[in-house]
C-alpha atoms as a PDB file:
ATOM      1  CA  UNK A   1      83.613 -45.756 -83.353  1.00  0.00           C
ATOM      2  CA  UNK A   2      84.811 -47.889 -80.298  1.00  0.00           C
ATOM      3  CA  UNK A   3      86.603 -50.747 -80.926  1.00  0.00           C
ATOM      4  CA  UNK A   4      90.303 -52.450 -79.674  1.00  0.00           C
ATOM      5  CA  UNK A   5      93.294 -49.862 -78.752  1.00  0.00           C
ATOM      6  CA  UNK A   6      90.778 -47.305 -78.485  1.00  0.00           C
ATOM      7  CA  UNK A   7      91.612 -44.806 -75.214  1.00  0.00           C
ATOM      8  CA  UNK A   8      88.843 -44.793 -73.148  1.00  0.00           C
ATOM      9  CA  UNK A   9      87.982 -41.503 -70.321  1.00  0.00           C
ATOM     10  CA  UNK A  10      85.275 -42.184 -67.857  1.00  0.00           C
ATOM     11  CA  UNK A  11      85.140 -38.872 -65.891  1.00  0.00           C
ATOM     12  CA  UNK A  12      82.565 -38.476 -62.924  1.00  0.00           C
ATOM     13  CA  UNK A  13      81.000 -35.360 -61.798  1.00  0.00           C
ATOM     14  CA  UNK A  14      78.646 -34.519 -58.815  1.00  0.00           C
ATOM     15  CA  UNK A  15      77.230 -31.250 -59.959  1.00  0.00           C
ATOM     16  CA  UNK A  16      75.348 -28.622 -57.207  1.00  0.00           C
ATOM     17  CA  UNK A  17      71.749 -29.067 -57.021  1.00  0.00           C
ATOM     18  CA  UNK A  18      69.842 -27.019 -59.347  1.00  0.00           C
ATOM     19  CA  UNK A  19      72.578 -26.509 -62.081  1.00  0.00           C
ATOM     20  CA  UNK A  20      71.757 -29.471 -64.183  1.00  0.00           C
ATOM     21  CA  UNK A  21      70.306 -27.821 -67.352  1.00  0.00           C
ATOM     22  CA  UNK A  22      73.297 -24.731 -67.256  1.00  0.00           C
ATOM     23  CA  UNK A  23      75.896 -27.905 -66.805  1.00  0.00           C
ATOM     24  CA  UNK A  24      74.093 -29.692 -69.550  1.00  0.00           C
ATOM     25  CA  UNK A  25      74.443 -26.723 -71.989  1.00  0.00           C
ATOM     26  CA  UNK A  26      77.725 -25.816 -71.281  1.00  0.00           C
ATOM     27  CA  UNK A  27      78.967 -29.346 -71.212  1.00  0.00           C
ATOM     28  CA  UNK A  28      77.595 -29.510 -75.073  1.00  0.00           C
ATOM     29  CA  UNK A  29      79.616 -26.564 -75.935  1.00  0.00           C
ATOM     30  CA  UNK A  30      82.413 -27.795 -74.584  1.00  0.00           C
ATOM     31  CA  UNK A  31      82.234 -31.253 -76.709  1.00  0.00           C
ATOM     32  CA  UNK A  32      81.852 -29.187 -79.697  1.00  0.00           C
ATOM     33  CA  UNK A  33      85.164 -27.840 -79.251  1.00  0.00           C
ATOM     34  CA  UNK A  34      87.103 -30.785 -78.457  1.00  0.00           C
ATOM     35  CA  UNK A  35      84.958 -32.614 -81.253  1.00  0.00           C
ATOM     36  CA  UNK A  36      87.081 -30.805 -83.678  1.00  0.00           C
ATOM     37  CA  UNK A  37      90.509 -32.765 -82.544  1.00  0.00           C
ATOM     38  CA  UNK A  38      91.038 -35.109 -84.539  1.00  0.00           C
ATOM     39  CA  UNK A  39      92.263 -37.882 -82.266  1.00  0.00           C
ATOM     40  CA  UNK A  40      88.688 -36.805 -80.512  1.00  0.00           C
ATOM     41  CA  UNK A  41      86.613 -40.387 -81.200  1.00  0.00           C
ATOM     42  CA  UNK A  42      83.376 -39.217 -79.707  1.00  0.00           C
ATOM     43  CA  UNK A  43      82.097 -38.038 -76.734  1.00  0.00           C
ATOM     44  CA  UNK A  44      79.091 -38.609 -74.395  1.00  0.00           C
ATOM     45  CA  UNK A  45      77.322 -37.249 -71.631  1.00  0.00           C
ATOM     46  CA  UNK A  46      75.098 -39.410 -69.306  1.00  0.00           C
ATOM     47  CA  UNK A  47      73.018 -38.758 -66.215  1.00  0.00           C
ATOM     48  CA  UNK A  48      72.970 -41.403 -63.478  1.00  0.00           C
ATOM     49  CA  UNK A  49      69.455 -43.050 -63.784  1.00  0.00           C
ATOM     50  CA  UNK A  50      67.758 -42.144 -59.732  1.00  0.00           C
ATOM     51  CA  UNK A  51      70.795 -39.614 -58.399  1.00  0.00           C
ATOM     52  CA  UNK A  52      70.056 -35.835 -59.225  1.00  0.00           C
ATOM     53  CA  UNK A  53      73.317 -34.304 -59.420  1.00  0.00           C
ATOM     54  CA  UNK A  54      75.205 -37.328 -60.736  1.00  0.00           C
ATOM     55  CA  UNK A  55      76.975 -37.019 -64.455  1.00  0.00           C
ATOM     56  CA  UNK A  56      79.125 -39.362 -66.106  1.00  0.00           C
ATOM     57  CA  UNK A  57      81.433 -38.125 -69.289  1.00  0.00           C
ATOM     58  CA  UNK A  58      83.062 -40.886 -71.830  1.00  0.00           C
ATOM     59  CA  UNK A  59      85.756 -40.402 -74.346  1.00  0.00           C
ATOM     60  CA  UNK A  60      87.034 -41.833 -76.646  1.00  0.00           C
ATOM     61  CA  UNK A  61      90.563 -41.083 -78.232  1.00  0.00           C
ATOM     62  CA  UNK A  62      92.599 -42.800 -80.641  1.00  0.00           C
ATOM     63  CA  UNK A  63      95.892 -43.302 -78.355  1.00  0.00           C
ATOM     64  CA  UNK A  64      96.589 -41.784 -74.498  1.00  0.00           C
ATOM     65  CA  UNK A  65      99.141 -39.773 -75.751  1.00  0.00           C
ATOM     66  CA  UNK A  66      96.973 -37.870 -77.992  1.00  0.00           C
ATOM     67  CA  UNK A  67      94.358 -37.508 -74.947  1.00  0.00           C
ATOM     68  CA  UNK A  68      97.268 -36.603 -72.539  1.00  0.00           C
ATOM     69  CA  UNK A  69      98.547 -33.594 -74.547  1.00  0.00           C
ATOM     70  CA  UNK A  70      94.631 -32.536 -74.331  1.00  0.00           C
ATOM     71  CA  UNK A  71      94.615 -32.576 -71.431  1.00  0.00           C
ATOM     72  CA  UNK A  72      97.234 -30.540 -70.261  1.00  0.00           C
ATOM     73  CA  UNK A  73      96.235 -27.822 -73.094  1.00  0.00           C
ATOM     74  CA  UNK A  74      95.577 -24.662 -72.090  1.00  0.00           C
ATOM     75  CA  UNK A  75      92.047 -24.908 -73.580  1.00  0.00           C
ATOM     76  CA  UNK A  76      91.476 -28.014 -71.789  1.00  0.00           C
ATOM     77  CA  UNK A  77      92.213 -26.089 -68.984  1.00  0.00           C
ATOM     78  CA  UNK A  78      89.675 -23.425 -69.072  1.00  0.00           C
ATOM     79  CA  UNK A  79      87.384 -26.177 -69.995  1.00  0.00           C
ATOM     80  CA  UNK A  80      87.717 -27.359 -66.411  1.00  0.00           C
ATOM     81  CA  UNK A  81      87.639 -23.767 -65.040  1.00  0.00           C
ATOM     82  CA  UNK A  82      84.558 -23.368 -66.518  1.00  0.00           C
ATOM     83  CA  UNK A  83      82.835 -26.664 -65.467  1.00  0.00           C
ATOM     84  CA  UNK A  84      84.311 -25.877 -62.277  1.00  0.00           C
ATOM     85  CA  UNK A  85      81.348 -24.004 -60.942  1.00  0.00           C
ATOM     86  CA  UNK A  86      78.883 -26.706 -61.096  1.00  0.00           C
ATOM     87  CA  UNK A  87      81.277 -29.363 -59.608  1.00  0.00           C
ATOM     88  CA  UNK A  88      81.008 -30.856 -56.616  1.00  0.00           C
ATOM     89  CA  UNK A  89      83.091 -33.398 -56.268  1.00  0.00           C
ATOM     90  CA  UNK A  90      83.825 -36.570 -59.008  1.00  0.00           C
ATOM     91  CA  UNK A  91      87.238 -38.758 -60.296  1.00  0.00           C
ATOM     92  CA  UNK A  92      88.474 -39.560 -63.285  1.00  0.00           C
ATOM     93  CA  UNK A  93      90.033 -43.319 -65.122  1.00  0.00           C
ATOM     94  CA  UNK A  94      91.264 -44.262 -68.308  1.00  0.00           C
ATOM     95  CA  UNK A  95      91.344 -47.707 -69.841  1.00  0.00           C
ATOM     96  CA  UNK A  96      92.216 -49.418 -73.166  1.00  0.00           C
ATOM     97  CA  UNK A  97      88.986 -51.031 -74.661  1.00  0.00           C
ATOM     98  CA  UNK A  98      90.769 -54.745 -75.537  1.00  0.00           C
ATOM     99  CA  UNK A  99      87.494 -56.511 -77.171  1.00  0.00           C
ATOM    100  CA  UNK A 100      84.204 -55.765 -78.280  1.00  0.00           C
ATOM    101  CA  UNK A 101      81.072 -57.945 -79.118  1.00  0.00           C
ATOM    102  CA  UNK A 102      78.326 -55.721 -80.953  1.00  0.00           C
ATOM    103  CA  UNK A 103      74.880 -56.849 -80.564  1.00  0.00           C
ATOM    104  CA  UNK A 104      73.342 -58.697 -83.569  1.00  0.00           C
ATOM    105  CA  UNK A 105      69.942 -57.649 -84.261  1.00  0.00           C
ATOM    106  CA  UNK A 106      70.497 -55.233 -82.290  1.00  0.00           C
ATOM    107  CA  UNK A 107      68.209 -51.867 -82.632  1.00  0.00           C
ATOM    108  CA  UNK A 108      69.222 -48.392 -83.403  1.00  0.00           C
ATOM    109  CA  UNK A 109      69.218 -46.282 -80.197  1.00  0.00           C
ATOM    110  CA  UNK A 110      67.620 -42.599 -81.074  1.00  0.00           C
ATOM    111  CA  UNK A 111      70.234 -39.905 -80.761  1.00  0.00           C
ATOM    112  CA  UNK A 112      69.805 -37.685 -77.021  1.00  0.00           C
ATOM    113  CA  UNK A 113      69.545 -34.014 -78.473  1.00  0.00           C
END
């Protein structure tokens, strides 16, 4: 679901060489968790196409507040711990999404996983 009002987290992590498929995993079990929130929209993991230990998270909530009091949560915060390891470095931005123009004819994109 993405559409206007909709909160938008772009989080970027460099991860340490070699950890990719244990950061992978755990990153899945971690967006099963905070799939169950209901102000949770969806969540996605990509992998920067030519850069090894580059990873890009996007979420989507249904207002900031909702996302803020995530993330100061105490699981949220032992989400981090535990993603910790693997990080090397990365930021983090929000934005409102404000318009939207879907793709007519468009094909469905198979689901990663």
């Amino acid at each position: 679901m993405t559409g206007p009002g909709i909160f938008r987290v772009i989080l970027h992590m460099e991860i340490e060489p070699g950890t990719g498929p244990d950061f992978e995993r755990l990153w899945q079990d971690i967006a099963r968790a905070i799939s169950t929130r209901s102000a949770n929209l969806g969540q996605w993991l990509f992998k920067e196409h030519g850069v090894e230990h580059s990873y890009y998270v996007v979420t989507d909530w249904s207002d900031e507040e909702s996302f803020r009091e995530f993330e100061l949560s105490a699981p949220h915060v032992r989400n981090r711990e535990r993603l910790g390891r693997y990080r090397r470095g990365g930021w983090m931005t929000t934005m409102r999404i404000v318009g939207q123009a879907e793709a007519s004819g468009a094909q469905t994109v198979p689901s990663a996983g």
